[in-house]
Protein backbone atom coordinates (compact mmCIF):
# COMPACT_ATOMS: atom_id res chain seq x y z
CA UNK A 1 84.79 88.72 118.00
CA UNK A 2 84.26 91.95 116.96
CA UNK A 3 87.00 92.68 113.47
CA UNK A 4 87.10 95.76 111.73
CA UNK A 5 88.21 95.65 108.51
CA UNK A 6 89.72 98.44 105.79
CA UNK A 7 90.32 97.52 102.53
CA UNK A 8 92.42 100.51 100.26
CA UNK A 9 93.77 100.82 96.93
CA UNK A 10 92.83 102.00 93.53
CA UNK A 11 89.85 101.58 91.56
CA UNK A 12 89.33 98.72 89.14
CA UNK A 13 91.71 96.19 91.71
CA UNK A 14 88.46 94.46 92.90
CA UNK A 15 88.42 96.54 96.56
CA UNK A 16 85.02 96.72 96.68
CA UNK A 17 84.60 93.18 95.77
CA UNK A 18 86.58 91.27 98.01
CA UNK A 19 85.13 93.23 100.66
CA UNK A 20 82.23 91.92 99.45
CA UNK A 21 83.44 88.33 99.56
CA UNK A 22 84.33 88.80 103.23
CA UNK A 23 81.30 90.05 104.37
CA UNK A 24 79.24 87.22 102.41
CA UNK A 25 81.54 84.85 103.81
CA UNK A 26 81.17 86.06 107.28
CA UNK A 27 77.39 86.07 106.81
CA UNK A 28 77.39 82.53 105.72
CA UNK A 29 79.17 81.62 109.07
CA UNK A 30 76.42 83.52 111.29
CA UNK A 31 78.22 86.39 111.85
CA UNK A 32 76.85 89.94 112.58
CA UNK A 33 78.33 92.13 108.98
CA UNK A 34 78.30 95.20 107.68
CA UNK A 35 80.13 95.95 103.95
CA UNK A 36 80.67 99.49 103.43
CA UNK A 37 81.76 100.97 99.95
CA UNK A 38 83.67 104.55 99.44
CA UNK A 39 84.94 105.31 96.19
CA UNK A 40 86.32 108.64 94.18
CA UNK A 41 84.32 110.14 91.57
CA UNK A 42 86.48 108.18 89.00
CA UNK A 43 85.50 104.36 89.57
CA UNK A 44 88.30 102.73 87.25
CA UNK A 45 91.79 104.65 88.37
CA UNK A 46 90.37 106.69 91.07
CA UNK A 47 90.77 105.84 94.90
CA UNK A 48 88.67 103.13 96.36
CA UNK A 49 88.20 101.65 100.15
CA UNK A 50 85.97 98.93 101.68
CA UNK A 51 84.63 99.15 105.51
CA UNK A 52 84.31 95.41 106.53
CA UNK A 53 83.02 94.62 110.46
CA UNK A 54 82.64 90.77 110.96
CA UNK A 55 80.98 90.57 114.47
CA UNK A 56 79.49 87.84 116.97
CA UNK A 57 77.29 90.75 118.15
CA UNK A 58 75.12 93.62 116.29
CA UNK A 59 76.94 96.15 114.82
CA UNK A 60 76.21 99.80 115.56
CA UNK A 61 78.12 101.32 112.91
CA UNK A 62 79.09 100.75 109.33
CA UNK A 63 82.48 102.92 110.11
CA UNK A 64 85.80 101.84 110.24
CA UNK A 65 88.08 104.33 111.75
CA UNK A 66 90.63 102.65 113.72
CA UNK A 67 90.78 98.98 111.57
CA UNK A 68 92.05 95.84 113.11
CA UNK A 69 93.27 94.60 109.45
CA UNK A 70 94.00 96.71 106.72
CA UNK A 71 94.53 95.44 103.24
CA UNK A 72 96.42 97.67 100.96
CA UNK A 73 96.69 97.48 97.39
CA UNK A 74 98.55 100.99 96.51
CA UNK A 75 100.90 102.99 98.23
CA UNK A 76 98.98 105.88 98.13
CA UNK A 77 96.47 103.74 100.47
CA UNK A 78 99.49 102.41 102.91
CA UNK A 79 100.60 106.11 103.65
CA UNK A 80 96.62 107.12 104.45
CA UNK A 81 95.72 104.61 106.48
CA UNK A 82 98.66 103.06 107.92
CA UNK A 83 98.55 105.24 111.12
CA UNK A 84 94.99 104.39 111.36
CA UNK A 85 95.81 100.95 112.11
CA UNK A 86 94.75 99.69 115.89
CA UNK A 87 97.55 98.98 118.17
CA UNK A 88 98.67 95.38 117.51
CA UNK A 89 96.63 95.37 114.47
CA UNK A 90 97.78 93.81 110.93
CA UNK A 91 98.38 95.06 107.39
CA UNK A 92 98.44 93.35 104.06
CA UNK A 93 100.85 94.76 101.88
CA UNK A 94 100.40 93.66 97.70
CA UNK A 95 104.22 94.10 97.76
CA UNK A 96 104.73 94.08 93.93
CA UNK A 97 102.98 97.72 93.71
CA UNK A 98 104.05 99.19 97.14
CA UNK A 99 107.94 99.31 97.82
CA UNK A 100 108.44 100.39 100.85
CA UNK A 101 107.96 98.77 104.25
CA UNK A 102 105.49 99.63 107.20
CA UNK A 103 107.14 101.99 109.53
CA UNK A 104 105.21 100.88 112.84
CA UNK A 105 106.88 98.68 114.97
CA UNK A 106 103.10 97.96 117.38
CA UNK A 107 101.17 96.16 114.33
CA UNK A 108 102.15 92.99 112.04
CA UNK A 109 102.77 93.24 108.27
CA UNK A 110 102.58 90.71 105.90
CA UNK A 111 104.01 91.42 102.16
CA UNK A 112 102.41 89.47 99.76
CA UNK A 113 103.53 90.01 95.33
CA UNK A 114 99.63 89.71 95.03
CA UNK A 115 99.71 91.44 91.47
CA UNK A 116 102.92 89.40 90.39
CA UNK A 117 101.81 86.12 91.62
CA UNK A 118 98.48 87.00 90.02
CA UNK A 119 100.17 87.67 86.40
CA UNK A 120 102.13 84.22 87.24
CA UNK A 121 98.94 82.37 87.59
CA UNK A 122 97.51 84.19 84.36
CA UNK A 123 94.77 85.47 86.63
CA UNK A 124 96.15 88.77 86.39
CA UNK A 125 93.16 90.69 87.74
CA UNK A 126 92.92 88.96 90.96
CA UNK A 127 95.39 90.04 93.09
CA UNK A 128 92.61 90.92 95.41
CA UNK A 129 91.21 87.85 95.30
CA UNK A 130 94.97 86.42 96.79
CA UNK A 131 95.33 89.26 99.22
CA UNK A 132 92.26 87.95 100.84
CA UNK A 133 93.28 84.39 100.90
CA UNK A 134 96.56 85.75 103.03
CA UNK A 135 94.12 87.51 105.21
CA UNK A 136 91.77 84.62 105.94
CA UNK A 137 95.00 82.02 106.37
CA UNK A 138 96.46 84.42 109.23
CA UNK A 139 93.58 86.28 110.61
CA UNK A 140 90.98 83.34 110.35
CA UNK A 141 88.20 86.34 110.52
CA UNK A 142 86.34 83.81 108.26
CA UNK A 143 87.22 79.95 107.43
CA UNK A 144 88.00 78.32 104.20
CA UNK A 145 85.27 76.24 104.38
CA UNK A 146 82.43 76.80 101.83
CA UNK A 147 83.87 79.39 100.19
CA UNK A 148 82.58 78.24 96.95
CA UNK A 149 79.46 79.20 98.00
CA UNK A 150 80.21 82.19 99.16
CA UNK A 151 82.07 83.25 96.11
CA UNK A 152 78.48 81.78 93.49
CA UNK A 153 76.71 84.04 95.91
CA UNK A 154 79.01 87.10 95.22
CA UNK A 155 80.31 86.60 92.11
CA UNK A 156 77.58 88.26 89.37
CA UNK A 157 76.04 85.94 87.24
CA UNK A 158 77.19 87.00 84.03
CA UNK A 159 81.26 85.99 85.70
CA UNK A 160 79.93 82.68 87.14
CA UNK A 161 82.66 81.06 85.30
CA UNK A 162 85.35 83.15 86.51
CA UNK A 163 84.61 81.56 90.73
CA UNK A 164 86.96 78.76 89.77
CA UNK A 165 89.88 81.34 89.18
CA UNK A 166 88.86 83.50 92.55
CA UNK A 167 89.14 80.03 94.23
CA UNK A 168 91.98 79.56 92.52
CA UNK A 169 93.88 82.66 93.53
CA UNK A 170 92.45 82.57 97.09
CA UNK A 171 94.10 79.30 97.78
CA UNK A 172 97.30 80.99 96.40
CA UNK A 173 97.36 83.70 98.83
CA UNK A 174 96.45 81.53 101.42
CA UNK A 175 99.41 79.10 101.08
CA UNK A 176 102.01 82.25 100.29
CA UNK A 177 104.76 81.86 102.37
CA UNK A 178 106.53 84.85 103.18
């Protein structure tokens, strides 16, 4: 398995963190990782993206160019990387902030109300955290299994008490139906 992984959207939706999660996670199963941040001079507002590799083998480069998924969290993000997007590849849509539908016809899309099902669950800044649940239910780049741990390892210890509600929305995104 070798899974590159682009995660795009705005800053201050938790892009940087749930790439974070995934690589953690990945780590915890074995797997070779590499979590790269890139964000705009403005943090909160400003554009942000997350280069994820999950690997059974070393990985020679932090860069993801051509990604296998790609979660998007803005449209802004959907018309930048969407082309990028490997042949037969899949993208993660947060459809209650992007309203229009990918164009490409060779990759999968999955439309998930991330940010609407997060305000539902009064958990409204963890869309991400749902978008990722989605991803692991029909990728299975990681498993479900320990994620707790994963998520004590990642989450910062002054938000310890805030892993329930990532578990939380995680398990909603990964039993969305579409």
């Amino acid at each position: 398995m070798y899974t590159q992984i682009l995660i795009a959207g705005f800053g201050g939706q938790g892009v940087l963190f749930a790439g974070k999660v995934l690589a953690y996670k990945g780590l915890t199963e074995e797997k070779q990782i590499s979590w790269l941040p890139s964000y705009g001079p403005e943090m909160r507002g400003g554009t942000a993206n997350c280069s994820v590799i999950v690997s059974d083998t070393p990985v020679g480069s932090p860069i993801v160019s051509v990604p296998d998924i790609l979660i998007v969290m803005n449209l802004p993000s959907l018309d930048k990387y969407e082309s990028a997007v490997t042949k037969g590849g899949c993208v993660f849509v947060d459809s209650t902030l992007i309203g229009r539908k990918v164009e490409r016809t060779d990759i999968t899309a999955h439309y998930i109300p991330a940010t609407k099902m997060a305000r539902e669950l009064g958990i409204p800044t963890l869309a991400n955290m749902i978008m990722i649940g989605k991803v692991i239910k029909e990728t299975g780049v990681v498993s479900m299994d320990g994620l707790r741990d994963a998520l004590a390892k990642t989450v910062s210890a002054k938000h310890q008490d805030l892993i329930d509600a990532n578990l939380k929305a995680i398990e909603a995104g990964f039993n969305y139906a579409e």
